[in-house]
C-alpha atoms as a PDB file:
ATOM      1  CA  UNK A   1      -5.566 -35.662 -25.471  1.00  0.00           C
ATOM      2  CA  UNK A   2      -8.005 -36.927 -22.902  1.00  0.00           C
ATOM      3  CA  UNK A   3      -9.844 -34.540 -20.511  1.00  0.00           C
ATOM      4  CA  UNK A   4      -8.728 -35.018 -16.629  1.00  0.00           C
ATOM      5  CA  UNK A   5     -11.085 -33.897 -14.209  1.00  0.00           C
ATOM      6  CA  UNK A   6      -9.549 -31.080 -11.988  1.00  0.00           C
ATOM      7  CA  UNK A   7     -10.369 -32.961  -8.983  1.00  0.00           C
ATOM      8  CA  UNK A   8      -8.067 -35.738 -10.308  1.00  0.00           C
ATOM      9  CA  UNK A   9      -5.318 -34.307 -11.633  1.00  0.00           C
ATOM     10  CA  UNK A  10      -3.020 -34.297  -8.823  1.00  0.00           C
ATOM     11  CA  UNK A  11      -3.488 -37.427  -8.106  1.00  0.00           C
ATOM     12  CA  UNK A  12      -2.889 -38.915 -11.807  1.00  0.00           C
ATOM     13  CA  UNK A  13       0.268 -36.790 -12.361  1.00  0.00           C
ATOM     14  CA  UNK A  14       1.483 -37.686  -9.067  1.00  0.00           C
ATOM     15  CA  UNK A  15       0.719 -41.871  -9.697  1.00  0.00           C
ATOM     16  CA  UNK A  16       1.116 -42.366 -13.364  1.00  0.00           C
ATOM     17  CA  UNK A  17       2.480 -45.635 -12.911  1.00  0.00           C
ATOM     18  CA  UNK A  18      -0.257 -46.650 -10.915  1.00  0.00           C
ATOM     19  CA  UNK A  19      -3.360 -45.466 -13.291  1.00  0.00           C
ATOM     20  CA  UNK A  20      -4.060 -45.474 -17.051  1.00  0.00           C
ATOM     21  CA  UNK A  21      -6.289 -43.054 -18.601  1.00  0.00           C
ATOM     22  CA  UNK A  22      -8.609 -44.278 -21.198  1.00  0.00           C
ATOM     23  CA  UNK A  23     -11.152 -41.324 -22.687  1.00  0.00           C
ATOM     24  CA  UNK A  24     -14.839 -42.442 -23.430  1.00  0.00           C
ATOM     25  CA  UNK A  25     -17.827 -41.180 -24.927  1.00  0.00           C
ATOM     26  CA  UNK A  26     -20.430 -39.497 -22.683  1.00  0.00           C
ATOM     27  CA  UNK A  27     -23.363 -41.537 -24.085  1.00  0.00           C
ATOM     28  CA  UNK A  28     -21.117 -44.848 -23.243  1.00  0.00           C
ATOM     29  CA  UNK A  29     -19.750 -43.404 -19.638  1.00  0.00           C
ATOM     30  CA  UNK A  30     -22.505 -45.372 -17.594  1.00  0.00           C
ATOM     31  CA  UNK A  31     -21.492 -48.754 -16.480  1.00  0.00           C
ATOM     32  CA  UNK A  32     -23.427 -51.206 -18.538  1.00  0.00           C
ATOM     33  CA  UNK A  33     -22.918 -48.566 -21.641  1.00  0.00           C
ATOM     34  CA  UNK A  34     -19.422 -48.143 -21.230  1.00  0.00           C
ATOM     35  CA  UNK A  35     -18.835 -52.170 -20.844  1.00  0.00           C
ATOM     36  CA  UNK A  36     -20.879 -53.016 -23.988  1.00  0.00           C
ATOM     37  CA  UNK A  37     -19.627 -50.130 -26.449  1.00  0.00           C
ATOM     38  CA  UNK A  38     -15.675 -50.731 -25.534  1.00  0.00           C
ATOM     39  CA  UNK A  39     -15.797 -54.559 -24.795  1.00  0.00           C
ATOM     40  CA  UNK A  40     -15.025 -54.789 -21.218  1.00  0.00           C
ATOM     41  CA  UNK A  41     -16.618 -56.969 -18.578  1.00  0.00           C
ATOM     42  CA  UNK A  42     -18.637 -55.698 -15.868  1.00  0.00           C
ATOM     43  CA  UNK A  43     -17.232 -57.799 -13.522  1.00  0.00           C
ATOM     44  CA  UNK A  44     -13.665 -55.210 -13.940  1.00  0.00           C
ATOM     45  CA  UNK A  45     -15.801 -52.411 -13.443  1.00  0.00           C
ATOM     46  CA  UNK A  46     -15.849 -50.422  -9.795  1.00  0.00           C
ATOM     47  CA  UNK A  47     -18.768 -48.436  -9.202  1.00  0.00           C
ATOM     48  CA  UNK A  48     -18.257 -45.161  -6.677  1.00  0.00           C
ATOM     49  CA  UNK A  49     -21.552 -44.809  -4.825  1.00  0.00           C
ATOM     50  CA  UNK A  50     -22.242 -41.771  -2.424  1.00  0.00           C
ATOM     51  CA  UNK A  51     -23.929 -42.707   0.886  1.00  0.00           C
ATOM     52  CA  UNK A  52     -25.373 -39.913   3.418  1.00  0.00           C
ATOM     53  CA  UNK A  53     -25.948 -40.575   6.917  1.00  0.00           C
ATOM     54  CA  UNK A  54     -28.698 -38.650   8.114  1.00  0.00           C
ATOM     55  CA  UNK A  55     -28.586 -40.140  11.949  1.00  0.00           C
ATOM     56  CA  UNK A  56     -27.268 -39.336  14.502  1.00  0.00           C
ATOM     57  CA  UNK A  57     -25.174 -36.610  12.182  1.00  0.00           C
ATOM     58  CA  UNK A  58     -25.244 -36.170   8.397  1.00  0.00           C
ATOM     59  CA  UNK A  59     -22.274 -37.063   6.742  1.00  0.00           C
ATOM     60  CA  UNK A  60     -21.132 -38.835   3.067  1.00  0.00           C
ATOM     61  CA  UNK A  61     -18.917 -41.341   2.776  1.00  0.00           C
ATOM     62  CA  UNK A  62     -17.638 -43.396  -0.703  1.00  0.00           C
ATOM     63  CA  UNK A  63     -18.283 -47.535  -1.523  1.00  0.00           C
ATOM     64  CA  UNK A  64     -16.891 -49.298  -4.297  1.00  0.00           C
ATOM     65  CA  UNK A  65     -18.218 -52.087  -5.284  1.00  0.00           C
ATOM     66  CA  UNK A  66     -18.174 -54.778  -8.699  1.00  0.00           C
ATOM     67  CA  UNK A  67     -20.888 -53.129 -11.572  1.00  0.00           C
ATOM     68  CA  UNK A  68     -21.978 -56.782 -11.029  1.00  0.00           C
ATOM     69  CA  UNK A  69     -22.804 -56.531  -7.387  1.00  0.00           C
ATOM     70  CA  UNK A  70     -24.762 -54.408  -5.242  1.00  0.00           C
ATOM     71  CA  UNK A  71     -24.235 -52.374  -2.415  1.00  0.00           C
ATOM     72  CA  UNK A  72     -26.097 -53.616   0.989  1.00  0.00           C
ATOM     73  CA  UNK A  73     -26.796 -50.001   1.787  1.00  0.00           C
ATOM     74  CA  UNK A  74     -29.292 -50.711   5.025  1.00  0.00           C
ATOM     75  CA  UNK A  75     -26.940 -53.716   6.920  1.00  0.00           C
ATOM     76  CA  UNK A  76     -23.495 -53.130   5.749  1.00  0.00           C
ATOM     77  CA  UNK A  77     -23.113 -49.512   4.431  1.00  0.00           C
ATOM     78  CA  UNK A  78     -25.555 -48.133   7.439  1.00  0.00           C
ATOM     79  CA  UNK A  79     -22.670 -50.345  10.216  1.00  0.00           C
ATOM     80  CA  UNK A  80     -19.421 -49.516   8.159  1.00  0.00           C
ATOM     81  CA  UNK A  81     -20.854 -45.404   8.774  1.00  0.00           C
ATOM     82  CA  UNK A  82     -22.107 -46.248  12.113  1.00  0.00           C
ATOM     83  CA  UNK A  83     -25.276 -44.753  11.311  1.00  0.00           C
ATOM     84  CA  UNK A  84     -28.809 -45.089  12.079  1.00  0.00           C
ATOM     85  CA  UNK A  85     -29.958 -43.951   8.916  1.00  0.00           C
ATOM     86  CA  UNK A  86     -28.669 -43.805   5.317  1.00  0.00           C
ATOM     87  CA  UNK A  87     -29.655 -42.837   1.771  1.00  0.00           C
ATOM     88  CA  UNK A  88     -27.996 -42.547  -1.725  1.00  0.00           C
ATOM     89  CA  UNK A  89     -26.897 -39.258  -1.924  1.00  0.00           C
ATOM     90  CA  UNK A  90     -29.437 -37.139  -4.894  1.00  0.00           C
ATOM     91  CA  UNK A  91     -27.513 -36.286  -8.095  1.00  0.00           C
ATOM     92  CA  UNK A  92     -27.184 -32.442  -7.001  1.00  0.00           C
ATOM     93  CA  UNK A  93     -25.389 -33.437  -3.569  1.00  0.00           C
ATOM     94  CA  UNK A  94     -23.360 -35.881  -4.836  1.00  0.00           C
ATOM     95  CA  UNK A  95     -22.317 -33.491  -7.081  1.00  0.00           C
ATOM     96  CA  UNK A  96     -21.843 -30.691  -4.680  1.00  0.00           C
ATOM     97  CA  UNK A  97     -19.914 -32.973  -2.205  1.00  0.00           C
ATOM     98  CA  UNK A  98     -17.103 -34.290  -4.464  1.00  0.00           C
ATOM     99  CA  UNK A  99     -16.856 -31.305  -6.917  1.00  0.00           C
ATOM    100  CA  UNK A 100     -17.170 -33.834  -9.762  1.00  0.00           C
ATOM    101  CA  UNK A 101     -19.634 -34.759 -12.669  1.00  0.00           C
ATOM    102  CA  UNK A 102     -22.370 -37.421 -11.906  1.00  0.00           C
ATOM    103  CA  UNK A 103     -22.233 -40.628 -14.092  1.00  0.00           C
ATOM    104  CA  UNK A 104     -18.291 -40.810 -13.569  1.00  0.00           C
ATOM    105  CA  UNK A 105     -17.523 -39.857  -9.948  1.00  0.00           C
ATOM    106  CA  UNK A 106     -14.018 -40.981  -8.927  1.00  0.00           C
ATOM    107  CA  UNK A 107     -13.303 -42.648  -5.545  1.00  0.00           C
ATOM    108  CA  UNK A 108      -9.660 -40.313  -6.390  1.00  0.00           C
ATOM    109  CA  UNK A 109      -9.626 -36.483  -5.735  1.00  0.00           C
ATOM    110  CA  UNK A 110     -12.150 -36.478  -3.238  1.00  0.00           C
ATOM    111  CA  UNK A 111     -12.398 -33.991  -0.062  1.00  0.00           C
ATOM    112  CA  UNK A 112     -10.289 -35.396   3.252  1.00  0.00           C
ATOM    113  CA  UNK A 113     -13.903 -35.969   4.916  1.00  0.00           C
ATOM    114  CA  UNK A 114     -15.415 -38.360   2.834  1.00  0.00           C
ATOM    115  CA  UNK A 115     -14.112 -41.841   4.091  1.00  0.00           C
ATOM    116  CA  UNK A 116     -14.266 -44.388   0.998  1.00  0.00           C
ATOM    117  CA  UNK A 117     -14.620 -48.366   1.733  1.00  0.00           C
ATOM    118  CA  UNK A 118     -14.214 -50.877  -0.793  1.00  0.00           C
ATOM    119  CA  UNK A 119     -16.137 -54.236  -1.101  1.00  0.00           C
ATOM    120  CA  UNK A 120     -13.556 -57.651  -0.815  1.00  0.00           C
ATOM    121  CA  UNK A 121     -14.906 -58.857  -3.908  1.00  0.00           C
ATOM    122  CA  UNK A 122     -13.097 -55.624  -5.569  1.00  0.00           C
ATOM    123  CA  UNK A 123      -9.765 -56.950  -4.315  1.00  0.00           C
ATOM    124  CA  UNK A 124     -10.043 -60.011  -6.582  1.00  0.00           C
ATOM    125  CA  UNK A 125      -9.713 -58.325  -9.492  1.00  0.00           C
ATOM    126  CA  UNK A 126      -6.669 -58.375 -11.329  1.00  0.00           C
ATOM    127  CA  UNK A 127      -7.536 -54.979 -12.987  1.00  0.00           C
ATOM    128  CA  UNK A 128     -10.197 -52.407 -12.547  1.00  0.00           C
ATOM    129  CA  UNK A 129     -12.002 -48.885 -14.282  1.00  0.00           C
ATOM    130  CA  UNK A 130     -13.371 -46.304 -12.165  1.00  0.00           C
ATOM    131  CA  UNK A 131     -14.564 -43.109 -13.223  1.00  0.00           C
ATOM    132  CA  UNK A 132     -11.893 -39.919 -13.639  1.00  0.00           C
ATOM    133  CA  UNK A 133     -14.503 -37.323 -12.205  1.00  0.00           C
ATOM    134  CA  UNK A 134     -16.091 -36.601 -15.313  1.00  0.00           C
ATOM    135  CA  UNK A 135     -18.162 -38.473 -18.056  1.00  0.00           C
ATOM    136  CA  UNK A 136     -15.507 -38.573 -20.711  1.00  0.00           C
ATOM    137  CA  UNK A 137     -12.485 -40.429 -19.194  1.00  0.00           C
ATOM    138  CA  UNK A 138     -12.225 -43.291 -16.986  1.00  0.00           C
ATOM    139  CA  UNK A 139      -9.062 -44.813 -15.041  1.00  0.00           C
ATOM    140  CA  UNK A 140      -8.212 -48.196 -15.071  1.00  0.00           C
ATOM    141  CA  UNK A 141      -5.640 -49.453 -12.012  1.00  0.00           C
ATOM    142  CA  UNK A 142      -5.251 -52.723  -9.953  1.00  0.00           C
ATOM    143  CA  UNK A 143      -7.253 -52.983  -6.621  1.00  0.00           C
ATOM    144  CA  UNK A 144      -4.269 -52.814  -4.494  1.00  0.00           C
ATOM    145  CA  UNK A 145      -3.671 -49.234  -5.894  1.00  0.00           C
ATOM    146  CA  UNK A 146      -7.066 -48.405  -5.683  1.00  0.00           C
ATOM    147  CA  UNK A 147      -6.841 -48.743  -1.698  1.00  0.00           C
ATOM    148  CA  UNK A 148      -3.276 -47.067  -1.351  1.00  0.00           C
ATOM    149  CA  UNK A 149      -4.474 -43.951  -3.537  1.00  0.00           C
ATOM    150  CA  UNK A 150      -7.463 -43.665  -1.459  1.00  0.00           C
ATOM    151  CA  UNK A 151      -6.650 -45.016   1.745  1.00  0.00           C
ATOM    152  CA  UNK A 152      -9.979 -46.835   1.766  1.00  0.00           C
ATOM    153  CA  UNK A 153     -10.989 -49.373   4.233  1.00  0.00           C
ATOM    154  CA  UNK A 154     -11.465 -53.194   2.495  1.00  0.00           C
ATOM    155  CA  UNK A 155     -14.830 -54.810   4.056  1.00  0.00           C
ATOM    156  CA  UNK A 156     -17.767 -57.532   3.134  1.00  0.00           C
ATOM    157  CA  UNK A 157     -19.980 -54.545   1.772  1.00  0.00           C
ATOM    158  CA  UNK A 158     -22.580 -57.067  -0.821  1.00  0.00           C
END
């Protein structure tokens, strides 16, 4: 049986239909790893990366973006937070902040206060794996359930 993250599990037994579970070895859960070792193209992969704003308030908020594209974390992530000043969150808050396991964060099961935005080039996708909250499982779903199960905001984010 594969392992669902507590943080998830709600949200898998309540959307089934929506999300398939595939389990994965921990030394093949990082992106590039995980594409290579099971055959999959990065291009279908959807990283979760935690921002903090430390200006004017600190807060964390969720992006999604293509494993083949990168995040414009000082234009587009700083504006979409409305924040003067940004970093990636460190391993230890990222883990603290969505009560998950680093190196297969889910955008699904987070806390209410972390808003989550999604990069348009996500959306053109006809299928997609994110991480399940831990290092041993990952979800794959289509974009359009990725934004309803996370209520995420879709915007030009690479």
């Amino acid at each position: 049986m594969v392992e669902i993250h507590n943080t998830v599990t709600k949200v898998f037994e309540e959307n089934k239909e929506a999300l398939e579970i595939f389990e994965c070895k921990d030394e093949f859960s990082d992106t590039q790893n995980f594409c290579d070792y099971y055959g999959f193209d990065i291009e279908d992969s959807c990283n979760a990366i935690l921002i903090k704003a430390k200006k004017p308030e600190e807060f964390y908020a969720m992006f999604c973006v293509l494993g083949s594209t990168r995040l414009d974390v000082n234009q587009k992530a700083k504006t979409a937070m409305g924040a003067k000043r940004v970093s990636f969150a460190s391993r230890e808050e990222a883990e603290e902040v969505t009560n998950q396991t680093y190196g297969g964060i889910s955008p699904l099961g987070l806390p209410d206060n972390i808003k989550i935005f999604i990069d348009k080039n996500v959306m053109s996708r006809e299928k997609l794996f994110i991480g399940a909250g831990n290092r041993v499982s990952k979800f794959f779903l289509s974009p359009e359930s990725l934004v309803d199960l996370t209520d995420a905001e879709v915007l030009d984010l690479t």
